[in-house]
N, C-alpha and C. Protein backbone atom coordinates (compact mmCIF):
# COMPACT_ATOMS: atom_id res chain seq x y z
N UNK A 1 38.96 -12.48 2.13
CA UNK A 1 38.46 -11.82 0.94
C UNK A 1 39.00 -10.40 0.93
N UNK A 2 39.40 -9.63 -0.17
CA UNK A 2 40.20 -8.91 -0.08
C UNK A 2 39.31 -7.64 -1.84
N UNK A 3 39.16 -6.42 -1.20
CA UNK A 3 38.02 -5.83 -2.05
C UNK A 3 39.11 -4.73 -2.64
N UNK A 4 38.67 -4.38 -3.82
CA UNK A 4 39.72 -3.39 -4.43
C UNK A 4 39.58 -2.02 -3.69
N UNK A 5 41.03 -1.21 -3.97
CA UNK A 5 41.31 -0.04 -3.34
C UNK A 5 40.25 1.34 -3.50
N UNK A 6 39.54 0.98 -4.59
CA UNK A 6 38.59 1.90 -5.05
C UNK A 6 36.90 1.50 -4.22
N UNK A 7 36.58 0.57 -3.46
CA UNK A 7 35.60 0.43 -2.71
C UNK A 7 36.18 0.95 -1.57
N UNK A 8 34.90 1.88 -1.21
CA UNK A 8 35.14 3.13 0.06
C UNK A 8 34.20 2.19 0.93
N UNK A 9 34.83 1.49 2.14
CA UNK A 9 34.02 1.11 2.99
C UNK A 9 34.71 1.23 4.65
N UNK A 10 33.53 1.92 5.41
CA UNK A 10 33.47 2.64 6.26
C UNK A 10 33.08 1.70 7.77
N UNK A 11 33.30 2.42 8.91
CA UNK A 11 32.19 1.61 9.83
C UNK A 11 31.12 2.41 9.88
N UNK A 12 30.03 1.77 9.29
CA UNK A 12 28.71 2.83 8.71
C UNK A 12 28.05 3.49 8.51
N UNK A 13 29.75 4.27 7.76
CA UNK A 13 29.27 5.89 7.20
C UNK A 13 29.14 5.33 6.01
N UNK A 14 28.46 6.43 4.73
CA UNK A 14 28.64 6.12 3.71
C UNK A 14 29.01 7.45 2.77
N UNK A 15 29.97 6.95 2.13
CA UNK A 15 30.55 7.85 1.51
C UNK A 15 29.58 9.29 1.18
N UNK A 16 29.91 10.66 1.16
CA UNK A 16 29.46 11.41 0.97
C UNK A 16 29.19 11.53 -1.16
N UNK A 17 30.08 11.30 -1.95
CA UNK A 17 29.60 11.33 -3.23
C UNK A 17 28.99 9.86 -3.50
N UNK A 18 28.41 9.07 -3.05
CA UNK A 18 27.60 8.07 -3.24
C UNK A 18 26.25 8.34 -2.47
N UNK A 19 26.31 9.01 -1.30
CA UNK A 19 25.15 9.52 -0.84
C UNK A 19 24.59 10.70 -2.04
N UNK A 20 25.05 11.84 -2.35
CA UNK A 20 25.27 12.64 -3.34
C UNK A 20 24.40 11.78 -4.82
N UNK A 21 25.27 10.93 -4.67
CA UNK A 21 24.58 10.26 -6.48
C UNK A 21 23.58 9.42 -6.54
N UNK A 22 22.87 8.88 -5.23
CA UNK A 22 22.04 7.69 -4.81
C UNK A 22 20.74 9.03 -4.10
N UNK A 23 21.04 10.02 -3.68
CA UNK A 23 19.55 10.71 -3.26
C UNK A 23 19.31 12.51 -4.38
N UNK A 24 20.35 12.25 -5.07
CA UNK A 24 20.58 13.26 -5.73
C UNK A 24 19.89 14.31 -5.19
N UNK A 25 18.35 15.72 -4.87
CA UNK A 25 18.20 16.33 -4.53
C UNK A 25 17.05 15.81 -3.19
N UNK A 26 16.85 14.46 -3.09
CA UNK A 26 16.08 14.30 -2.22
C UNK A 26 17.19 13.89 -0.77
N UNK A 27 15.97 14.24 0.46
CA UNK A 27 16.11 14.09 2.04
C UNK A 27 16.55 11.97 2.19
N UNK A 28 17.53 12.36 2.67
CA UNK A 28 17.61 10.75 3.08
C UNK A 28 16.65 10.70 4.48
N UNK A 29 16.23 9.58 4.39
CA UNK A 29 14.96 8.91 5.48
C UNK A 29 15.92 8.40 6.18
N UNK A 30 15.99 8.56 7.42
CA UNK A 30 16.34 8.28 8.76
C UNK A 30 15.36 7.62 9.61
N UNK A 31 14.04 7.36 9.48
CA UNK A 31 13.21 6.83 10.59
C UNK A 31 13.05 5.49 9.60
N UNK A 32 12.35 5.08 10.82
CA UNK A 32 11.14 3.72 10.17
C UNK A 32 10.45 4.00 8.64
N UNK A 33 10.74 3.80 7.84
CA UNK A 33 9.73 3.94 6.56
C UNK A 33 8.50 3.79 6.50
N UNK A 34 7.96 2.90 7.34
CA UNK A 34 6.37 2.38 7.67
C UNK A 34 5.64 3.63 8.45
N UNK A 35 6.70 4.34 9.25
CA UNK A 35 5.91 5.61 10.01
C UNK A 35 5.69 6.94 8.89
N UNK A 36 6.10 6.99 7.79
CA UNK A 36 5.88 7.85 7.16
C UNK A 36 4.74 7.80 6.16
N UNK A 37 3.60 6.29 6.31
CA UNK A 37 2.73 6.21 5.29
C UNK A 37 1.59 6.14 6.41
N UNK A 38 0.38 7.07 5.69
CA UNK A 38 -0.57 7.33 6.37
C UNK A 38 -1.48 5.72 6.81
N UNK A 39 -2.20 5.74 8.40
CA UNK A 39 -2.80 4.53 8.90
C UNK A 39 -4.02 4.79 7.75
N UNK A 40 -4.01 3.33 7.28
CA UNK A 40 -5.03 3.20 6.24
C UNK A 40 -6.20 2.18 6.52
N UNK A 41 -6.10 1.05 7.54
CA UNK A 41 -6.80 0.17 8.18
C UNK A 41 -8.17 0.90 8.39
N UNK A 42 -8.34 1.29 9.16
CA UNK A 42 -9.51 1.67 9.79
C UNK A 42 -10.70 2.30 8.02
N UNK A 43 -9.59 2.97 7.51
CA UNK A 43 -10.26 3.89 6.41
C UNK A 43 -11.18 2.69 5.58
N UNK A 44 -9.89 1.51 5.46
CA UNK A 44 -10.38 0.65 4.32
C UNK A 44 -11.50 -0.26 5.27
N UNK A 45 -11.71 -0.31 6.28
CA UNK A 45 -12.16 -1.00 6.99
C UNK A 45 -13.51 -0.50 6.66
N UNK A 46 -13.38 0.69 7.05
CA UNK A 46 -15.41 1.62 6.90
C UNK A 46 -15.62 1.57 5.42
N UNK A 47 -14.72 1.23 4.33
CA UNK A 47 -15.10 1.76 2.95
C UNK A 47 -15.48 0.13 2.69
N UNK A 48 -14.71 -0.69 3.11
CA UNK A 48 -15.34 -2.18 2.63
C UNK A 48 -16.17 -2.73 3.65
N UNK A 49 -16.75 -2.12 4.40
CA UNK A 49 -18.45 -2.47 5.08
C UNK A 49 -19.12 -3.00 4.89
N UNK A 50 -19.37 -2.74 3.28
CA UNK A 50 -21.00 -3.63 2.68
C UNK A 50 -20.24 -5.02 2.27
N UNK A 51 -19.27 -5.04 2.40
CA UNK A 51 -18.63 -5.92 1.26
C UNK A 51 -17.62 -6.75 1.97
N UNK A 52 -16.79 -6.81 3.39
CA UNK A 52 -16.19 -7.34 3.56
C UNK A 52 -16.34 -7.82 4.99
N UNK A 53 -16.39 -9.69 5.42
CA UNK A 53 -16.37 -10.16 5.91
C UNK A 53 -15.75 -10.33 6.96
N UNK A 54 -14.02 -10.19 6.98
CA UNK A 54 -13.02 -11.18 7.96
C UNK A 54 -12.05 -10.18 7.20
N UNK A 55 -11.35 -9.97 8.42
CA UNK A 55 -10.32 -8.89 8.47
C UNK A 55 -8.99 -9.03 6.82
N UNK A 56 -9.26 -10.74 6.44
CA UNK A 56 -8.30 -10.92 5.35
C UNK A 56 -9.40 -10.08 3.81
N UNK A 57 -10.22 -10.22 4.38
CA UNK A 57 -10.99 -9.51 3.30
C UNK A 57 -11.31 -7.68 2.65
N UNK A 58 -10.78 -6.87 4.44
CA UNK A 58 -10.43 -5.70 4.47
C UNK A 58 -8.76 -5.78 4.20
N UNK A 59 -8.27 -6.66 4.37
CA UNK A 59 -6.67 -6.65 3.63
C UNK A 59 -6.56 -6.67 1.97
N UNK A 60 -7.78 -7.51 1.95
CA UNK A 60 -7.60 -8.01 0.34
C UNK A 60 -8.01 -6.14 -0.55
N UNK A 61 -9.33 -5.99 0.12
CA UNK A 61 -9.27 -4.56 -0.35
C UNK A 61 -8.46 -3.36 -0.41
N UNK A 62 -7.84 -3.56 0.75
CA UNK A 62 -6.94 -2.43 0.98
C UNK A 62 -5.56 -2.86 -0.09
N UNK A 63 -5.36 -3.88 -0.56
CA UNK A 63 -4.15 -3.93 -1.61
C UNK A 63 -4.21 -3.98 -2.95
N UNK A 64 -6.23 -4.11 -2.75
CA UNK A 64 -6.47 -3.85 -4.56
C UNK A 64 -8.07 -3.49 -4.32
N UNK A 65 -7.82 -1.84 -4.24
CA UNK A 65 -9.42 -1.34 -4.01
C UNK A 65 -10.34 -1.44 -5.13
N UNK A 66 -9.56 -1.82 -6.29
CA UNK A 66 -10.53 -1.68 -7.47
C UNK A 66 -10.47 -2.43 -7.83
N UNK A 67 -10.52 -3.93 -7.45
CA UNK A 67 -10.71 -5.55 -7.40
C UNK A 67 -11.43 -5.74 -6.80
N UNK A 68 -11.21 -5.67 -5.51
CA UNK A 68 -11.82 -6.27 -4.51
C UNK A 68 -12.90 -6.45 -4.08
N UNK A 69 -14.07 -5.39 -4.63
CA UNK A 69 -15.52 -5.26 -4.36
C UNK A 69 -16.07 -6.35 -5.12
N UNK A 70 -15.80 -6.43 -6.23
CA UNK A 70 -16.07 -7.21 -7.76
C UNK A 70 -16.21 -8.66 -7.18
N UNK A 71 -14.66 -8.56 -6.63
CA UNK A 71 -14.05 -9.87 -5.82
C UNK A 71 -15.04 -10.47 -4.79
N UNK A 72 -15.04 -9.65 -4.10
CA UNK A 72 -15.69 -10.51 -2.40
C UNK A 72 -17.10 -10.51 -2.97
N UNK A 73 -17.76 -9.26 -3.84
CA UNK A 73 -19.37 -9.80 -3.91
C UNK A 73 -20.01 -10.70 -4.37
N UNK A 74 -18.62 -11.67 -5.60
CA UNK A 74 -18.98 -12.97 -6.01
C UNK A 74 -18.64 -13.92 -5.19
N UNK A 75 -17.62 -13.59 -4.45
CA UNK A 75 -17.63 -14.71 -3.08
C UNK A 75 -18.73 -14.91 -2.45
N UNK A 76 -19.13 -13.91 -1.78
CA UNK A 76 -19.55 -14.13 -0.85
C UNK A 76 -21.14 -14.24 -1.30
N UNK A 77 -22.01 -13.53 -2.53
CA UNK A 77 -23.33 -13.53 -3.93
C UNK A 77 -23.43 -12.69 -2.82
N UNK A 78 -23.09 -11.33 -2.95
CA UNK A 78 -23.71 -10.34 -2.51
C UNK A 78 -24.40 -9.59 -3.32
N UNK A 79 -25.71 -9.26 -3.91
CA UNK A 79 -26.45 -8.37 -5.23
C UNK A 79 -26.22 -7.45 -5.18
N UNK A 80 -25.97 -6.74 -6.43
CA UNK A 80 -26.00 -5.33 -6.68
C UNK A 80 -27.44 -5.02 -6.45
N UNK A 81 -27.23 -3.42 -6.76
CA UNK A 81 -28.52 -2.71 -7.01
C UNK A 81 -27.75 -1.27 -8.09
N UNK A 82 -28.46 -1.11 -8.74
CA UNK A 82 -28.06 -0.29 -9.70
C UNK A 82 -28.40 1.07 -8.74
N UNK A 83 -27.80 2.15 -9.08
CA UNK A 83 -27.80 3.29 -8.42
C UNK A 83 -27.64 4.62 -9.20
N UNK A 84 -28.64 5.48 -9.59
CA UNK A 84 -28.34 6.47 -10.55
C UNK A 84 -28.58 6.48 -11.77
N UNK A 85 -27.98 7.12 -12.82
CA UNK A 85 -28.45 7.06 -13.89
C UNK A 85 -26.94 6.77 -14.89
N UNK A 86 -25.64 6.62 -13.86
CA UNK A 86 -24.76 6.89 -14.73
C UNK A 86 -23.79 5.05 -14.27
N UNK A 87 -24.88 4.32 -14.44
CA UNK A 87 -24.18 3.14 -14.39
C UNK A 87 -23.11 3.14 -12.80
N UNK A 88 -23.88 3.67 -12.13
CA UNK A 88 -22.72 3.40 -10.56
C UNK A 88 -23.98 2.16 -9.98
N UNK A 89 -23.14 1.29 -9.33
CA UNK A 89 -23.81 -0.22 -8.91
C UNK A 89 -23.32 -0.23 -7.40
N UNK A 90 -23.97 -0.49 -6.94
CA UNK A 90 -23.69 -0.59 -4.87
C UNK A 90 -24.21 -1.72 -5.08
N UNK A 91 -23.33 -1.97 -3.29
CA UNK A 91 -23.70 -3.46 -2.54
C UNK A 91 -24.49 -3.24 -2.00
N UNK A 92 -25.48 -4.19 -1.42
CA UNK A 92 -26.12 -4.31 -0.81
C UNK A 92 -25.55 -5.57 0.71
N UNK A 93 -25.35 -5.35 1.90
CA UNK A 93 -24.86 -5.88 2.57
C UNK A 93 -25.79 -7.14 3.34
């Protein structure tokens, strides 16, 4: 296979005006990408307490926090209790 004279390919450098036009004023990422997003487990873990069962259920929250309560409390008929005066509703565990 044989690539035209105008593809710049390197042993893996990459061209400096394609780096240039692909990060335009931003830092190219050099590490792991996964190390740069804050540990969120534990957080979602204490926030879905009243509400979540089995570790797929602190997953399910943690990828849709504003589903998921709605979600697992009809799974699982967990009752509300109304709370306040401004329509905020808690679980009851």
């Amino acid at each position: 296979m044989s690539f035209p004279k105008t593809a710049a390919f390197s042993s893996g450098e990459i061209a400096p005006e394609l780096k240039a036009a692909v990060l335009g004023n931003d830092k190219m990422i050099t590490e792991r990408p996964g190390s740069l997003i804050a540990p969120g487990w534990e957080k979602a873990k204490a926030e879905a307490a009243g509400f979540a069962r089995t570790e797929e259920d602190v997953m399910t929250y943690a990828l849709f926090p504003e589903l998921a309560p709605a979600f697992l409390q009809k799974k699982y008929r967990i009752p509300w209790v109304q709370k306040g005066t401004d329509n905020q509703k808690e679980y009851i565990p």
